[in-house]
C-alpha atoms as a PDB file:
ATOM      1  CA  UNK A   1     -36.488  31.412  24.310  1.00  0.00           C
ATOM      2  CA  UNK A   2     -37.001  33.748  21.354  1.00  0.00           C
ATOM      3  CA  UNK A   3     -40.323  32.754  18.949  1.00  0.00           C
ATOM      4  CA  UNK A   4     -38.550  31.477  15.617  1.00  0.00           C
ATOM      5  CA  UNK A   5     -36.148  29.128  17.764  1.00  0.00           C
ATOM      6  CA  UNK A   6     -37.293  25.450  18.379  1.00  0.00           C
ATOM      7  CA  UNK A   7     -36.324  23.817  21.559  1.00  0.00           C
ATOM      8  CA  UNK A   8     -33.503  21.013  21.190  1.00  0.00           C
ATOM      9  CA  UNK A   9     -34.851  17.565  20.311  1.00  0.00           C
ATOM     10  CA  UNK A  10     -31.493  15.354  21.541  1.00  0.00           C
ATOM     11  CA  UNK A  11     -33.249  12.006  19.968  1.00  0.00           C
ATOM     12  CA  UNK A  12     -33.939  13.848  16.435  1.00  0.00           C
ATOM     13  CA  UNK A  13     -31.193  13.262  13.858  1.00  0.00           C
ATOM     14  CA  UNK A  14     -30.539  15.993  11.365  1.00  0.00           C
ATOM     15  CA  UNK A  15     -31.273  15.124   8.286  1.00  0.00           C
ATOM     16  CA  UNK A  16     -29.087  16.420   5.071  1.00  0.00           C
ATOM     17  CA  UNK A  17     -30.879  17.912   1.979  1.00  0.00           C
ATOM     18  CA  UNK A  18     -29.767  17.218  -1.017  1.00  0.00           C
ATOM     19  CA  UNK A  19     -31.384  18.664  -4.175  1.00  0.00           C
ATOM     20  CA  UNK A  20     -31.385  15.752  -6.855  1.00  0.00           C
ATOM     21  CA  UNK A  21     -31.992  16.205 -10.538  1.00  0.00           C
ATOM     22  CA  UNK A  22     -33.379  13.381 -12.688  1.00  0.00           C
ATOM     23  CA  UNK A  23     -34.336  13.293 -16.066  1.00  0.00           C
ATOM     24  CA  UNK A  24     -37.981  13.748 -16.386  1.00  0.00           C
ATOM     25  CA  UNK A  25     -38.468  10.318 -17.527  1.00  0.00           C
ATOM     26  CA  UNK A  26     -36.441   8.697 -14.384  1.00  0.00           C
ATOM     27  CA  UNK A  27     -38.766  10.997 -12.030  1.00  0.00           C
ATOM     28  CA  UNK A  28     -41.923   9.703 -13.857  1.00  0.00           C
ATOM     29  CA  UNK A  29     -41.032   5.831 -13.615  1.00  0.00           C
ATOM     30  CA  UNK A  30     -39.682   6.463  -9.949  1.00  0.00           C
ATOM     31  CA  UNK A  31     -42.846   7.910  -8.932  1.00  0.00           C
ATOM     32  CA  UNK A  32     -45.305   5.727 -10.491  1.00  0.00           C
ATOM     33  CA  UNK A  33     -43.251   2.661  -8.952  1.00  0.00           C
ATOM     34  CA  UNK A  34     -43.323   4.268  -5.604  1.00  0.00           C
ATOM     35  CA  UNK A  35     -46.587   5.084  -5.903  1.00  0.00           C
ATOM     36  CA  UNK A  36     -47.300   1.719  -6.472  1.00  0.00           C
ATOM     37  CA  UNK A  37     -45.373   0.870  -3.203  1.00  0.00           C
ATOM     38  CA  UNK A  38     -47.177   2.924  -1.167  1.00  0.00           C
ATOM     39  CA  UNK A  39     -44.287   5.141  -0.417  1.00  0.00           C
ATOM     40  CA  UNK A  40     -43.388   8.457  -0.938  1.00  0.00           C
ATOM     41  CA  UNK A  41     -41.090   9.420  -3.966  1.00  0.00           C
ATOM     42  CA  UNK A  42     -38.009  10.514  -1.194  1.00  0.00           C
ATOM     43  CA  UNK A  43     -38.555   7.188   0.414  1.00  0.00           C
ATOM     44  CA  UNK A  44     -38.580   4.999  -2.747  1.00  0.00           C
ATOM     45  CA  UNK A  45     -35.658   6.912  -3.701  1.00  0.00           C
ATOM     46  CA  UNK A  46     -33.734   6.270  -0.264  1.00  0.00           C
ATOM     47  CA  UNK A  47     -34.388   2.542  -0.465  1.00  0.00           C
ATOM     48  CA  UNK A  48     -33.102   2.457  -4.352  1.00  0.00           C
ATOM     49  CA  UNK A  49     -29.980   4.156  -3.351  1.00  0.00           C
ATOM     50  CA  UNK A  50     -29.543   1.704  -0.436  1.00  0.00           C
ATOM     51  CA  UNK A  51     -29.941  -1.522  -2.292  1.00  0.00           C
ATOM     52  CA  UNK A  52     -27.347  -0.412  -4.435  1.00  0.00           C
ATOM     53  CA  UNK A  53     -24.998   0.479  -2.384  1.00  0.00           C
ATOM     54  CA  UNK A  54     -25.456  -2.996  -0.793  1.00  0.00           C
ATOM     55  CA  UNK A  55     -24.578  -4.523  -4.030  1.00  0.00           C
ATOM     56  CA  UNK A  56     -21.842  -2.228  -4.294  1.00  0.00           C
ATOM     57  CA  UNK A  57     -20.678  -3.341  -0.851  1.00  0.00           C
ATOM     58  CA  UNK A  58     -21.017  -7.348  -1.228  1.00  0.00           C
ATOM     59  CA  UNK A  59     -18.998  -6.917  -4.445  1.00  0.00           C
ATOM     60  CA  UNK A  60     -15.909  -5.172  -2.987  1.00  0.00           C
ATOM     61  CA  UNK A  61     -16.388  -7.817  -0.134  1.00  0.00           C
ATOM     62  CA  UNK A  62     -16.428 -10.568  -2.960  1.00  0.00           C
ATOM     63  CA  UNK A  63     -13.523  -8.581  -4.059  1.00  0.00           C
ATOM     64  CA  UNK A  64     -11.718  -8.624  -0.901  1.00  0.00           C
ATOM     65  CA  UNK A  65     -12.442 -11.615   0.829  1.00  0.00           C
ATOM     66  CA  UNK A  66      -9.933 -14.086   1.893  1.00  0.00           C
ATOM     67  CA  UNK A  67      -9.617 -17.068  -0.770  1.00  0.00           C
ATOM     68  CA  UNK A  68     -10.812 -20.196   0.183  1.00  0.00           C
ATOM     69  CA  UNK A  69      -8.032 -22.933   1.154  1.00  0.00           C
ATOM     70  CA  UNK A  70      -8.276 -26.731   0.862  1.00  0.00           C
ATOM     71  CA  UNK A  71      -7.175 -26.433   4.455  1.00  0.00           C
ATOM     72  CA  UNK A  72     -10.489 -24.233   4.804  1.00  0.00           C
ATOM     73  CA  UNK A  73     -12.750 -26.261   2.428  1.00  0.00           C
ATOM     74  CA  UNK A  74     -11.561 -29.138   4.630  1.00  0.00           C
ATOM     75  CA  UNK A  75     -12.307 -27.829   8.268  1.00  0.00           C
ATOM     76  CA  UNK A  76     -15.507 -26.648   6.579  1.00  0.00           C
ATOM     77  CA  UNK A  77     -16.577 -30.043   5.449  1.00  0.00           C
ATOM     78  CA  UNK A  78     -15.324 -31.233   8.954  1.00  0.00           C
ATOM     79  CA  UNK A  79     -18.214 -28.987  10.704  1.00  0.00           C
ATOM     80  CA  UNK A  80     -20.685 -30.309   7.938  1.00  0.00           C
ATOM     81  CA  UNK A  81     -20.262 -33.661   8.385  1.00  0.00           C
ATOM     82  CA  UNK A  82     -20.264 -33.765  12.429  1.00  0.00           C
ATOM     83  CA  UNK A  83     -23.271 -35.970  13.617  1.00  0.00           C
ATOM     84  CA  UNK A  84     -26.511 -34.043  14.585  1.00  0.00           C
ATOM     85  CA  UNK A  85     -28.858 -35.293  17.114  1.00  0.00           C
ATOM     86  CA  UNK A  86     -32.115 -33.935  15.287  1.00  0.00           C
ATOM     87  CA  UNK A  87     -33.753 -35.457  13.021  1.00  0.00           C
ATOM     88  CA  UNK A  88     -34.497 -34.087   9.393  1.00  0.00           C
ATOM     89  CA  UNK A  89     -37.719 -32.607   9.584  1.00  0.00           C
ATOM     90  CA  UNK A  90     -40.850 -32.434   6.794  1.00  0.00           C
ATOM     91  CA  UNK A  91     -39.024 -31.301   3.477  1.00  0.00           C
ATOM     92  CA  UNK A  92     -35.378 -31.392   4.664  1.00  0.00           C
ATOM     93  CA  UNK A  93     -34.870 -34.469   2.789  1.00  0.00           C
ATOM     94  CA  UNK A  94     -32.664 -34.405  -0.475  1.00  0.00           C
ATOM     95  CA  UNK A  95     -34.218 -34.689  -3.846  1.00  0.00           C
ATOM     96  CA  UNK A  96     -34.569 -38.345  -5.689  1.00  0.00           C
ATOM     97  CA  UNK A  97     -31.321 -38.444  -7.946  1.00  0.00           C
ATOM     98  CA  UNK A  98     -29.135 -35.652  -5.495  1.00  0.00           C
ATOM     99  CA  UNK A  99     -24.852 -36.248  -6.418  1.00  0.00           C
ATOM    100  CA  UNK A 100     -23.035 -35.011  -3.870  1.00  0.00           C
ATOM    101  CA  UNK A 101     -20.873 -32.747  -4.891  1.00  0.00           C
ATOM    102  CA  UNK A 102     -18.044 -34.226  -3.030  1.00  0.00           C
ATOM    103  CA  UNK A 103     -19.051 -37.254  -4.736  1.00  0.00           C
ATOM    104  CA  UNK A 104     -19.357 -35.286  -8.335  1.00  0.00           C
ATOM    105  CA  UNK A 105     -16.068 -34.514  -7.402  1.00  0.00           C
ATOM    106  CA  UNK A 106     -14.612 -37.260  -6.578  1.00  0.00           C
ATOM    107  CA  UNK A 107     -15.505 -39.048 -10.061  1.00  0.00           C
ATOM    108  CA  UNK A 108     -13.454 -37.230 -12.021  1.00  0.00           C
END
């Protein structure tokens, strides 16, 4: 194997560069907040990019999703309402003065 060649690592994933410009006052607050996390600039960046493009993602799904039925809301109240053999547990109870909102509903 010649000297300036590495030997294949098949579990390493190649990583793209990309050269990113910010303004200088972007780069400043992104550093001192990573900083602050403990994390290097690249990383900070990578996780701000990611949460985004979460939000970006539930949106379209909000977007996209199938609209909720009364045949739906019904089979889903169905499932809600079936009999559990556990008890509520330490702080599972409803608040003093809770409506429904079937009963909220219901009212009007």
């Amino acid at each position: 194997m010649p000297a300036n060649q590495k030997p294949a690592n098949p579990k390493k994933i190649p990583v793209g560069k990309f050269p990113l410009r910010l303004m200088p006052s972007v780069r400043r607050t992104a550093e001192s907040f990573s900083q602050k996390e403990g994390v290097s600039l690249n990383q900070f960046i990578n996780v701000a990019v990611a949460e985004k493009l979460a939000h970006l993602q539930h949106d379209e799904w909000l977007l996209h999703r199938p609209k909720a039925t009364s045949e739906l809301i019904d089979k889903a109240l169905e499932i809600l309402d079936r009999p559990t053999p556990h008890a509520a547990g330490e702080g599972d109870n409803l608040p003093k003065g809770y409506v429904s909102i079937r009963r909220k509903y219901a009212e009007k």
